[in-house]
C-alpha atoms as a PDB file:
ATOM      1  CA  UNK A   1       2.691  26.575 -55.220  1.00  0.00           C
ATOM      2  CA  UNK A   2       6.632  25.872 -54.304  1.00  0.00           C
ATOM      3  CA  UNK A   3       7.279  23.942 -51.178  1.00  0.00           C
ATOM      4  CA  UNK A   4       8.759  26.608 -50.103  1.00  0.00           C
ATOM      5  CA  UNK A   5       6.036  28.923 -50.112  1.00  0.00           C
ATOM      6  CA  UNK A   6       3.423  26.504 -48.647  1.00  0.00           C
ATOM      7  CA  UNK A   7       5.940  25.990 -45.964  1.00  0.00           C
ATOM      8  CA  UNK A   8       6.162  29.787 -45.019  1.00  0.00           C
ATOM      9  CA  UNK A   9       2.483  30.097 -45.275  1.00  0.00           C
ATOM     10  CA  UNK A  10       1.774  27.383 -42.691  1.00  0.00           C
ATOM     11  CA  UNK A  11       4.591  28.095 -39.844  1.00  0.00           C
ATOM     12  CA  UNK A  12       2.511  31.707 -40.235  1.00  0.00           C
ATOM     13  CA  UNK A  13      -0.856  30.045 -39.247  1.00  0.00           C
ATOM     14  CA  UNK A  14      -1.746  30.457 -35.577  1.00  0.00           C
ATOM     15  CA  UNK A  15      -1.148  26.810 -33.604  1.00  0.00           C
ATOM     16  CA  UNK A  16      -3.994  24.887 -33.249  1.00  0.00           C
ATOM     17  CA  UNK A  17      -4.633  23.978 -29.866  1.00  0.00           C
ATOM     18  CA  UNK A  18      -3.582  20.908 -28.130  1.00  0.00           C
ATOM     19  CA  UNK A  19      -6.629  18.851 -26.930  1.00  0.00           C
ATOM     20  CA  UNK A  20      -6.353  18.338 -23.026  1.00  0.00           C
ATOM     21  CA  UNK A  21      -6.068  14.730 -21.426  1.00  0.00           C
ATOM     22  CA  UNK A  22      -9.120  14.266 -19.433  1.00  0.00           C
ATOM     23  CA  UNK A  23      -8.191  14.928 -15.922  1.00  0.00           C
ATOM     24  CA  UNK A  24      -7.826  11.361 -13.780  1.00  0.00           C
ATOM     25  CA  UNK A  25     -10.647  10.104 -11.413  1.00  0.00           C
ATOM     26  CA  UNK A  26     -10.395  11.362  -8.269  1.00  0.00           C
ATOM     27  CA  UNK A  27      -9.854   7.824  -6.047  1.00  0.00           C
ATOM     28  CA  UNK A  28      -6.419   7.880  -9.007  1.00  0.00           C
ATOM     29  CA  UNK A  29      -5.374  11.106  -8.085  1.00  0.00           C
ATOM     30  CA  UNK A  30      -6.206   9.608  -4.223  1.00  0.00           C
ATOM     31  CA  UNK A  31      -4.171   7.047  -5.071  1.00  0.00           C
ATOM     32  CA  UNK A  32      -1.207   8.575  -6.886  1.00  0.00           C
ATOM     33  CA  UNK A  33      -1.111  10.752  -3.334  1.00  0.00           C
ATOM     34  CA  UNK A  34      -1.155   7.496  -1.196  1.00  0.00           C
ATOM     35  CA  UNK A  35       1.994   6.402  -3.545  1.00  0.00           C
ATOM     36  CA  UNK A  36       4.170   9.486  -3.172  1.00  0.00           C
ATOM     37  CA  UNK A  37       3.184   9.696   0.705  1.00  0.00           C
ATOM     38  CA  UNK A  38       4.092   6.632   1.723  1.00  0.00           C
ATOM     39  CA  UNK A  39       7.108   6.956   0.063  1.00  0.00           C
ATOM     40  CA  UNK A  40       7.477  10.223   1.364  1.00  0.00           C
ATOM     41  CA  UNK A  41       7.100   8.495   5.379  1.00  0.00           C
ATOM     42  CA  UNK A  42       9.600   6.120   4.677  1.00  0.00           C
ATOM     43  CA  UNK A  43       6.713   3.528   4.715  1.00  0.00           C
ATOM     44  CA  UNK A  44       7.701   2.251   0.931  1.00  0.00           C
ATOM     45  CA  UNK A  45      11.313   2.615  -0.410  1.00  0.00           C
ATOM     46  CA  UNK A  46      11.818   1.613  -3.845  1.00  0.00           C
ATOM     47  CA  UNK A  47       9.743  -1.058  -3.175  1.00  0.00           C
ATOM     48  CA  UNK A  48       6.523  -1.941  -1.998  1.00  0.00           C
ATOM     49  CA  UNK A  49       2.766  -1.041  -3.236  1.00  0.00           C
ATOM     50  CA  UNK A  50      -0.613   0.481  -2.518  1.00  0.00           C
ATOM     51  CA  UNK A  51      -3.260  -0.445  -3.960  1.00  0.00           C
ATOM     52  CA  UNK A  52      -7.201   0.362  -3.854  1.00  0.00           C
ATOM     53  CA  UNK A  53     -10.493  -1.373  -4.844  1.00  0.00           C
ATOM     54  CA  UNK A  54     -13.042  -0.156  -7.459  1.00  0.00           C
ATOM     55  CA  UNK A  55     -15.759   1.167  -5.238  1.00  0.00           C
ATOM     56  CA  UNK A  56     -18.402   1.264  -8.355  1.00  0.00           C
ATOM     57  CA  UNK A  57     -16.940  -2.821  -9.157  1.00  0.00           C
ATOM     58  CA  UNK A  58     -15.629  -4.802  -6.368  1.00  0.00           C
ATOM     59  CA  UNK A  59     -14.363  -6.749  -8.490  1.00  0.00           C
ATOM     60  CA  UNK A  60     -11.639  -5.102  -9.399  1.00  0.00           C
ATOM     61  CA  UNK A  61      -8.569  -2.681  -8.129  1.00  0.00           C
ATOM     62  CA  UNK A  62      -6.127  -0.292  -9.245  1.00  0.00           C
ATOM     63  CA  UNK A  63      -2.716  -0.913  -8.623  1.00  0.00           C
ATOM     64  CA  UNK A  64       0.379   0.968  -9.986  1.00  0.00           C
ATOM     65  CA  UNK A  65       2.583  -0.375 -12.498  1.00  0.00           C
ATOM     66  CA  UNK A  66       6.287  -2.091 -11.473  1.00  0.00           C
ATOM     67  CA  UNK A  67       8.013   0.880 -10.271  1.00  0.00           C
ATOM     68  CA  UNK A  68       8.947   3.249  -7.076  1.00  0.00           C
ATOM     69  CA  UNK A  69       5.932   4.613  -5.550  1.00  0.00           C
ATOM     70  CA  UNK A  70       7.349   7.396  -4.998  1.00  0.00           C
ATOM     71  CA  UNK A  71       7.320   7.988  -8.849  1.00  0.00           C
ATOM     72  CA  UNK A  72       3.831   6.901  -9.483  1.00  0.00           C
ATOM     73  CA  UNK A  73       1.439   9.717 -11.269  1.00  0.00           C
ATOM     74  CA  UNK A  74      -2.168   9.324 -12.936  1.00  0.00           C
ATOM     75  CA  UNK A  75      -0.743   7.581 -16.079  1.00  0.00           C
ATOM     76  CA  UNK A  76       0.973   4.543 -14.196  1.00  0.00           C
ATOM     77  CA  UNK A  77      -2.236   3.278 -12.604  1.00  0.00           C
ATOM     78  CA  UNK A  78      -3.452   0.042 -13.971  1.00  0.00           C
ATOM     79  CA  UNK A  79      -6.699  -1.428 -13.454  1.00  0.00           C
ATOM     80  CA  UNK A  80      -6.642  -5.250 -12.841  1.00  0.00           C
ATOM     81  CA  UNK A  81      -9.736  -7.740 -11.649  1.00  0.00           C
ATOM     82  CA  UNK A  82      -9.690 -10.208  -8.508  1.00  0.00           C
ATOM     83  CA  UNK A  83      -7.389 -12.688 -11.028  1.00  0.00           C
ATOM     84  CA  UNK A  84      -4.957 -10.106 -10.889  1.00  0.00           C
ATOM     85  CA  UNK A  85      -4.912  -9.788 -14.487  1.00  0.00           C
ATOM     86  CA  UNK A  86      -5.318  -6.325 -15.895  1.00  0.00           C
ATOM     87  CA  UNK A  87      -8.122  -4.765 -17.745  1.00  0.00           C
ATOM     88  CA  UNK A  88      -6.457  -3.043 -20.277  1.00  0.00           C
ATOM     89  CA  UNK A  89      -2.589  -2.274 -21.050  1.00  0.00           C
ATOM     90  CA  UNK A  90       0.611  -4.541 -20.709  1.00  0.00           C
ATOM     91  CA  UNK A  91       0.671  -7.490 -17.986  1.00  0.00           C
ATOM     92  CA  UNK A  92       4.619  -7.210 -18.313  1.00  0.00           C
ATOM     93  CA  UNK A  93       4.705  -3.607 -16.687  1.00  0.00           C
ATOM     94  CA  UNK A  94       2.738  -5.338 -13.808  1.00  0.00           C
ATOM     95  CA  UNK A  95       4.063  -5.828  -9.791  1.00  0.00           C
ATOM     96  CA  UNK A  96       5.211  -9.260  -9.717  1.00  0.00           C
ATOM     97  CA  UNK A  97       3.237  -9.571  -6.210  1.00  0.00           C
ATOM     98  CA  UNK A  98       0.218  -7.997  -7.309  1.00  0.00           C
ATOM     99  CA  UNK A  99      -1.056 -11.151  -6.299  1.00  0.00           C
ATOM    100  CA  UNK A 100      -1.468 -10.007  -2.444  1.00  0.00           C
ATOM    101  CA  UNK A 101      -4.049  -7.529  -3.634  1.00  0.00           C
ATOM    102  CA  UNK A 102      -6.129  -9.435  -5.695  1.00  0.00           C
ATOM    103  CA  UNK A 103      -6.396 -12.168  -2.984  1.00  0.00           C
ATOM    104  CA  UNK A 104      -7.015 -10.081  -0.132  1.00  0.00           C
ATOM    105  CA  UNK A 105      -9.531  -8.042  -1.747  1.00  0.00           C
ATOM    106  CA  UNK A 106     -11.591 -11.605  -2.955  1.00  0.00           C
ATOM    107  CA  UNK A 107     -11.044 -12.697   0.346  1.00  0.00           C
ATOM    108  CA  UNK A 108     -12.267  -9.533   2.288  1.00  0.00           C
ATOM    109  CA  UNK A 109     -14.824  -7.532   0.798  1.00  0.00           C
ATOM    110  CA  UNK A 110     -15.282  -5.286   3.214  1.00  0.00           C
ATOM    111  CA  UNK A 111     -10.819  -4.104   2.890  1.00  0.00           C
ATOM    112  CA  UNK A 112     -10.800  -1.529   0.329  1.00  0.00           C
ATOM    113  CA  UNK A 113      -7.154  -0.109   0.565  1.00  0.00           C
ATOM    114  CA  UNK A 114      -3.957  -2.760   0.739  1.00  0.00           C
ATOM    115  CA  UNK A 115      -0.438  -1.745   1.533  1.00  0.00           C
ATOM    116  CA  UNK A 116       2.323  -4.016   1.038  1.00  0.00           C
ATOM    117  CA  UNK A 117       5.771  -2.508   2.158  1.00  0.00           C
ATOM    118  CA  UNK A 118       9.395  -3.799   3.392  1.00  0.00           C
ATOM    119  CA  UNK A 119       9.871  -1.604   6.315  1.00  0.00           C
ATOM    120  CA  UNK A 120      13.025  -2.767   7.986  1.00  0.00           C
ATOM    121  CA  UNK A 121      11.642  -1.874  11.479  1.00  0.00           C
ATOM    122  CA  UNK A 122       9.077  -4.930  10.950  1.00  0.00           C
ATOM    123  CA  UNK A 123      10.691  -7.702   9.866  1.00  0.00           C
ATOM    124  CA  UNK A 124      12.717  -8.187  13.114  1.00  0.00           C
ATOM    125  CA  UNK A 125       9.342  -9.176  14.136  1.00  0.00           C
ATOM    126  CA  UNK A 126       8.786 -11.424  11.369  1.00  0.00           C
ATOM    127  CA  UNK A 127      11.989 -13.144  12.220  1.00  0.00           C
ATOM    128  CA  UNK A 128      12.273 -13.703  15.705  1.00  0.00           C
ATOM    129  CA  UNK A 129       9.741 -14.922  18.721  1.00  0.00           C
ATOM    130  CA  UNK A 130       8.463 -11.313  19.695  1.00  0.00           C
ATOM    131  CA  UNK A 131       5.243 -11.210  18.728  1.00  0.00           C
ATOM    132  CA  UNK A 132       4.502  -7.082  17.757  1.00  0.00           C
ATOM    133  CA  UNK A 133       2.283  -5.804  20.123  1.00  0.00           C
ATOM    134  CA  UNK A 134       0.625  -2.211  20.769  1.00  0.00           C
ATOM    135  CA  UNK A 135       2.412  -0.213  22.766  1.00  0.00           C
ATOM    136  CA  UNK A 136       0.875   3.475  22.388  1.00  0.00           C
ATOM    137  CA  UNK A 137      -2.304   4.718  21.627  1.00  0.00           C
ATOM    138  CA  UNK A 138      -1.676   5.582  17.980  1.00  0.00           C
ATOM    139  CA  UNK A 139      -1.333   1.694  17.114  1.00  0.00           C
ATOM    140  CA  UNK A 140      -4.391   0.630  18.678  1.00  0.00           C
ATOM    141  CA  UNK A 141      -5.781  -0.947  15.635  1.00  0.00           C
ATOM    142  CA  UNK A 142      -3.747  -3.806  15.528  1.00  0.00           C
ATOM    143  CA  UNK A 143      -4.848  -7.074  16.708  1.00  0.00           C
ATOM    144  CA  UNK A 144      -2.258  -9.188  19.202  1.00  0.00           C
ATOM    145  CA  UNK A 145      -0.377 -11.292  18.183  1.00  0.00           C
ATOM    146  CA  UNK A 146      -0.007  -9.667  14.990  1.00  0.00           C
ATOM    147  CA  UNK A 147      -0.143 -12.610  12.551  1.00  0.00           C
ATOM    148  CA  UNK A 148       3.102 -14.147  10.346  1.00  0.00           C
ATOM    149  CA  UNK A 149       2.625 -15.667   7.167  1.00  0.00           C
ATOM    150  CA  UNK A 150       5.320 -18.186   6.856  1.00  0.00           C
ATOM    151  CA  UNK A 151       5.927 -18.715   2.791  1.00  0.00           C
ATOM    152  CA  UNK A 152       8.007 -22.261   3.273  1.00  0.00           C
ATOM    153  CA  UNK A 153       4.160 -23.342   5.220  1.00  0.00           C
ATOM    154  CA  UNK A 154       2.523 -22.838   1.803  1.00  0.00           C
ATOM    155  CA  UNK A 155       5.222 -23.254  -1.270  1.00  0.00           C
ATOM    156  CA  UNK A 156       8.324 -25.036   0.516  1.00  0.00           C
ATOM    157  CA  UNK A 157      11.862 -23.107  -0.170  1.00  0.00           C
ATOM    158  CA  UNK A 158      11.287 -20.027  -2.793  1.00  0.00           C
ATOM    159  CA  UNK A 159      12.512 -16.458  -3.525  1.00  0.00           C
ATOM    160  CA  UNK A 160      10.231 -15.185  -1.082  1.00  0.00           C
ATOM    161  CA  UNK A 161       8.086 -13.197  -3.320  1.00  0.00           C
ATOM    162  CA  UNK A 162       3.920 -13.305  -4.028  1.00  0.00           C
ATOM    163  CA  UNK A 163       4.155 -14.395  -7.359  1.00  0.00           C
ATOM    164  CA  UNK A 164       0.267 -15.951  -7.876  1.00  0.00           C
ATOM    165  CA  UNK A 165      -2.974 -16.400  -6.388  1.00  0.00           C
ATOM    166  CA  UNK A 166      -1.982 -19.812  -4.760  1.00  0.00           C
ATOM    167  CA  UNK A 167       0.661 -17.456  -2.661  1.00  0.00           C
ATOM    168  CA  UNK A 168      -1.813 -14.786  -2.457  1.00  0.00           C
ATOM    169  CA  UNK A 169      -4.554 -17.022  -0.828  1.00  0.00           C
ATOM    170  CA  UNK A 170      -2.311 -18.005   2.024  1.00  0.00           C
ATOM    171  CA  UNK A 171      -0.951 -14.896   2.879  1.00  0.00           C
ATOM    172  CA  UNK A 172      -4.917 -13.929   2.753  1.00  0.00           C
ATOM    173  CA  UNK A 173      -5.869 -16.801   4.957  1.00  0.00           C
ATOM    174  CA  UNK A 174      -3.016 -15.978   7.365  1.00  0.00           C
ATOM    175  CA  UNK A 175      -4.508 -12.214   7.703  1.00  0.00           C
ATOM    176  CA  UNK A 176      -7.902 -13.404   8.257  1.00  0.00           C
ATOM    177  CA  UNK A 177     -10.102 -10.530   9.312  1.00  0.00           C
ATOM    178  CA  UNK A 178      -7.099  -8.998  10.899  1.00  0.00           C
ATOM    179  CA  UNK A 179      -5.826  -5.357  10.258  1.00  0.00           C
ATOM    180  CA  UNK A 180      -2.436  -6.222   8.902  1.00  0.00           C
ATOM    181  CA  UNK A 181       0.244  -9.322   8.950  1.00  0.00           C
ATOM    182  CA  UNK A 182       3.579  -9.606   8.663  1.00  0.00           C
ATOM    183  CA  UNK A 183       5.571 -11.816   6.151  1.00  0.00           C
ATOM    184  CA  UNK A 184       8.601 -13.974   7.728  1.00  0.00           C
ATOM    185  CA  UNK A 185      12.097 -12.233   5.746  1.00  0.00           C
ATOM    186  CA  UNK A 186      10.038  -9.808   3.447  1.00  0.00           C
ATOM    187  CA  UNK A 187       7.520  -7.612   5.268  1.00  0.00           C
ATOM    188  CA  UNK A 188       4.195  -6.816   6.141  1.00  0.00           C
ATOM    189  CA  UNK A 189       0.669  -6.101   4.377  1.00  0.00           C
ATOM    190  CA  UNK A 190      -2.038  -3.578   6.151  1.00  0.00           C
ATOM    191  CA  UNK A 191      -5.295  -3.320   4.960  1.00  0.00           C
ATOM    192  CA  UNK A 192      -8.032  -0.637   5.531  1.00  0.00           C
ATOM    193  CA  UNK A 193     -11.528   0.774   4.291  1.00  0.00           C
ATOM    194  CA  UNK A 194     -10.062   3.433   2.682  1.00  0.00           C
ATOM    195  CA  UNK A 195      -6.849   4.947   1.222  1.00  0.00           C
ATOM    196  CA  UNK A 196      -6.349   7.367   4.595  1.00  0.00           C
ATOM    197  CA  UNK A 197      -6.555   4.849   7.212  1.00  0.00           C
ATOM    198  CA  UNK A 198      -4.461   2.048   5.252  1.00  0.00           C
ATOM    199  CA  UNK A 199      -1.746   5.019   5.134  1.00  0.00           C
ATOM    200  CA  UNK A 200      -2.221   5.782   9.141  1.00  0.00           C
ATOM    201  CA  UNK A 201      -2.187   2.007   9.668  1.00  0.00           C
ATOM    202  CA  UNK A 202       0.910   1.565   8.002  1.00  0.00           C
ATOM    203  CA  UNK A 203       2.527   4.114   9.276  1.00  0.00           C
ATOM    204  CA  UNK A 204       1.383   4.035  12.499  1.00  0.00           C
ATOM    205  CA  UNK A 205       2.330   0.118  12.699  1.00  0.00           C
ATOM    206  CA  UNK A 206       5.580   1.100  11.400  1.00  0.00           C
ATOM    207  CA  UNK A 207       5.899   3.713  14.417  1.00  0.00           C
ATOM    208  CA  UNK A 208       4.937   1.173  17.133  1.00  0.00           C
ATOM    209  CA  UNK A 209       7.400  -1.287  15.994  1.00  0.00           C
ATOM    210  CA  UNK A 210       9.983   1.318  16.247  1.00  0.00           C
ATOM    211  CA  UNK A 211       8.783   2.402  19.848  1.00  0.00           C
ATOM    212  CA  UNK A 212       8.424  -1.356  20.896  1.00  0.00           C
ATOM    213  CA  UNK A 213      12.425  -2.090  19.941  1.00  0.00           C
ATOM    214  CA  UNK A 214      12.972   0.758  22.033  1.00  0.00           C
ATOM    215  CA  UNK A 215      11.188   0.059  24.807  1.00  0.00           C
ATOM    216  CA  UNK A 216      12.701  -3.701  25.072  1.00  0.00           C
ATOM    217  CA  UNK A 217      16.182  -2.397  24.664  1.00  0.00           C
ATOM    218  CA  UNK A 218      15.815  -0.257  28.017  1.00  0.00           C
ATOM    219  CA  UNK A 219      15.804  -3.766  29.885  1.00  0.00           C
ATOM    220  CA  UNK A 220      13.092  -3.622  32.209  1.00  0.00           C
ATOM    221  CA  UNK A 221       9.650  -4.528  31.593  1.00  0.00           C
ATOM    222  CA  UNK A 222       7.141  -2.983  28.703  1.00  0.00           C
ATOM    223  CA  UNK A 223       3.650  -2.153  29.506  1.00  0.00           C
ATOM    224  CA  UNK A 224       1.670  -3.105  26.893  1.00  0.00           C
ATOM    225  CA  UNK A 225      -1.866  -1.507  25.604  1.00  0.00           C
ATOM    226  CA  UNK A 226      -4.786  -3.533  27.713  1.00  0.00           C
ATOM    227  CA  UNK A 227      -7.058  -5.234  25.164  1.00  0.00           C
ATOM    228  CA  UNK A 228      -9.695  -2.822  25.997  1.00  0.00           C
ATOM    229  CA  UNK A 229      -7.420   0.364  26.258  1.00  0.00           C
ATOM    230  CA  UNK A 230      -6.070  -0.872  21.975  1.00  0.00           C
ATOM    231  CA  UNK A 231      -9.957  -1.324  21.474  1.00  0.00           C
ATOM    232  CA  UNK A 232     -11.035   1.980  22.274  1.00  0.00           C
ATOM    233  CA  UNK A 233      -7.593   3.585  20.768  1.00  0.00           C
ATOM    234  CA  UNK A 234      -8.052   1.923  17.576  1.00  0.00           C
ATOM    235  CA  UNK A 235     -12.327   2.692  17.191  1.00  0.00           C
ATOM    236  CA  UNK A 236     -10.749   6.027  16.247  1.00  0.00           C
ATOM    237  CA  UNK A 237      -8.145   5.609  13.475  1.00  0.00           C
ATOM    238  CA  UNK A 238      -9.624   7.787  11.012  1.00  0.00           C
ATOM    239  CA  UNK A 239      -6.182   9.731  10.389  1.00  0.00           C
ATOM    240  CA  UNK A 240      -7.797  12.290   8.625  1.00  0.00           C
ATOM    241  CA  UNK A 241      -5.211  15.341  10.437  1.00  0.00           C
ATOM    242  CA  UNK A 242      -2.054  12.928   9.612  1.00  0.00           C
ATOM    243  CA  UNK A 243      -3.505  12.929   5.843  1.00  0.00           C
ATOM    244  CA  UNK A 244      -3.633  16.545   5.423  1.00  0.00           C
ATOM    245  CA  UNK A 245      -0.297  17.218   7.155  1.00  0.00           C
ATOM    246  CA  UNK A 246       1.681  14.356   5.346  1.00  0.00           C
ATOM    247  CA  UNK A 247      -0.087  15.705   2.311  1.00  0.00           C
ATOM    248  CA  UNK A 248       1.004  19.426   3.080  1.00  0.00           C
ATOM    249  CA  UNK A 249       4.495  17.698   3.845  1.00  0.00           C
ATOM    250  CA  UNK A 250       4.497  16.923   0.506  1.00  0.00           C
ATOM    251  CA  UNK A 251       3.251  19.681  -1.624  1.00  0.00           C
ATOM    252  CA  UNK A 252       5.826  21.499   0.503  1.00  0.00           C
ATOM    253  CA  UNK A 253       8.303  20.539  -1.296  1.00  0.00           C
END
């Protein structure tokens, strides 16, 4: 038979159909949403990460790989153990501070969810003697004084960044059983039991520190939350509503 022939005999053949990727986990496709949201909120910019544990083996988490969160899909999720040092795929394509996850999440084992962002209305906090305190009923969750990991305490002069465990275990140590910390010139981590309230916490921390700068630039005196009024506030952080409306938000578009 000519070429030709077997040519024109084939493109007639019907297409075989293309077999379908398995559709991702559900806690990927959770966290794929927790990417684009945050970016969404203004939480993470072009930088910054979410990442959450394995709840079927501790010891390990999925994190995305080194790019915008608010680019992340199914197919850019790594899975790395407590080492930081992935499973399976490239450790080039890897955050360079993946580090803060894997060290909180040997550190704490009951923090499932870990943000790490850069939000500019933080790190005035992290810089100066104003400890960030709650000042509405949304931010009730976090623990005064909010905590600041100091990198020169633990590595001397650097660039700033997480870049292994060594970094990762102080910044751990200076969270202690806290909700979140902030990091002196860089930023802040949050962690949560779950994907939903580490988004609310961030956010919601992000909020307060916005509301706080406001409050002190009126020039009288800020009334803080009461210990027991941020208590009772912060029992209740489930965000579940914020979820589905920053999730609506999104499909929205």
């Amino acid at each position: 038979m000519k070429p030709a022939m077997f040519a024109a005999i084939l493109s007639a053949l019907p297409a075989l159909p293309q077999a379908k990727k398995p559709a991702p986990p559900p806690l990927i496709q959770e966290l794929v949403l927790a990417n684009r949201i945050l970016a969404n909120e203004g939480v993470l910019d072009a930088y910054g990460h979410v990442s959450i544990r394995d709840p079927n083996n501790p010891n390990h988490y999925w994190l995305a790989k080194h790019m915008a969160a608010g680019t992340v899909t199914a197919s850019d999720i790594i899975e790395y153990d407590l080492d930081s040092k992935p499973v399976s795929g490239d450790p080039s394509t890897g955050y360079t501070e993946r580090f803060i996850h894997g060290e909180i999440y040997r550190a704490r084992p009951d923090v499932m969810a870990v943000v790490h962002c850069h939000s500019p209305d933080l790190i005035p906090f992290a810089v100066s003697s104003v400890p960030l305190r709650p000042v509405y009923h949304m931010a009730g969750f976090l623990e005064t004084p909010v905590p600041v990991f100091e990198i020169r305490s633990a590595a001397g002069i650097t660039d700033m960044l997480i870049r292994n465990p060594e970094l990762g275990r102080a910044l751990a140590q200076t969270l202690g059983q806290k909700p979140a910390a902030l990091m002196r010139g860089h930023g802040a981590v949050v962690v949560a039991p779950n994907l939903h309230v580490v988004a609310g916490r961030a956010y919601y921390m992000n909020m307060n520190a916005r509301l706080q700068q406001q409050a002190v630039l009126l020039g009288g005196s800020v009334t803080y939350l009461d210990p027991q009024e941020a208590a009772k506030t912060g029992a209740q952080d489930g965000f579940e509503r914020a979820w589905d409306y920053w999730k609506h938000k999104l499909n929205s578009k």
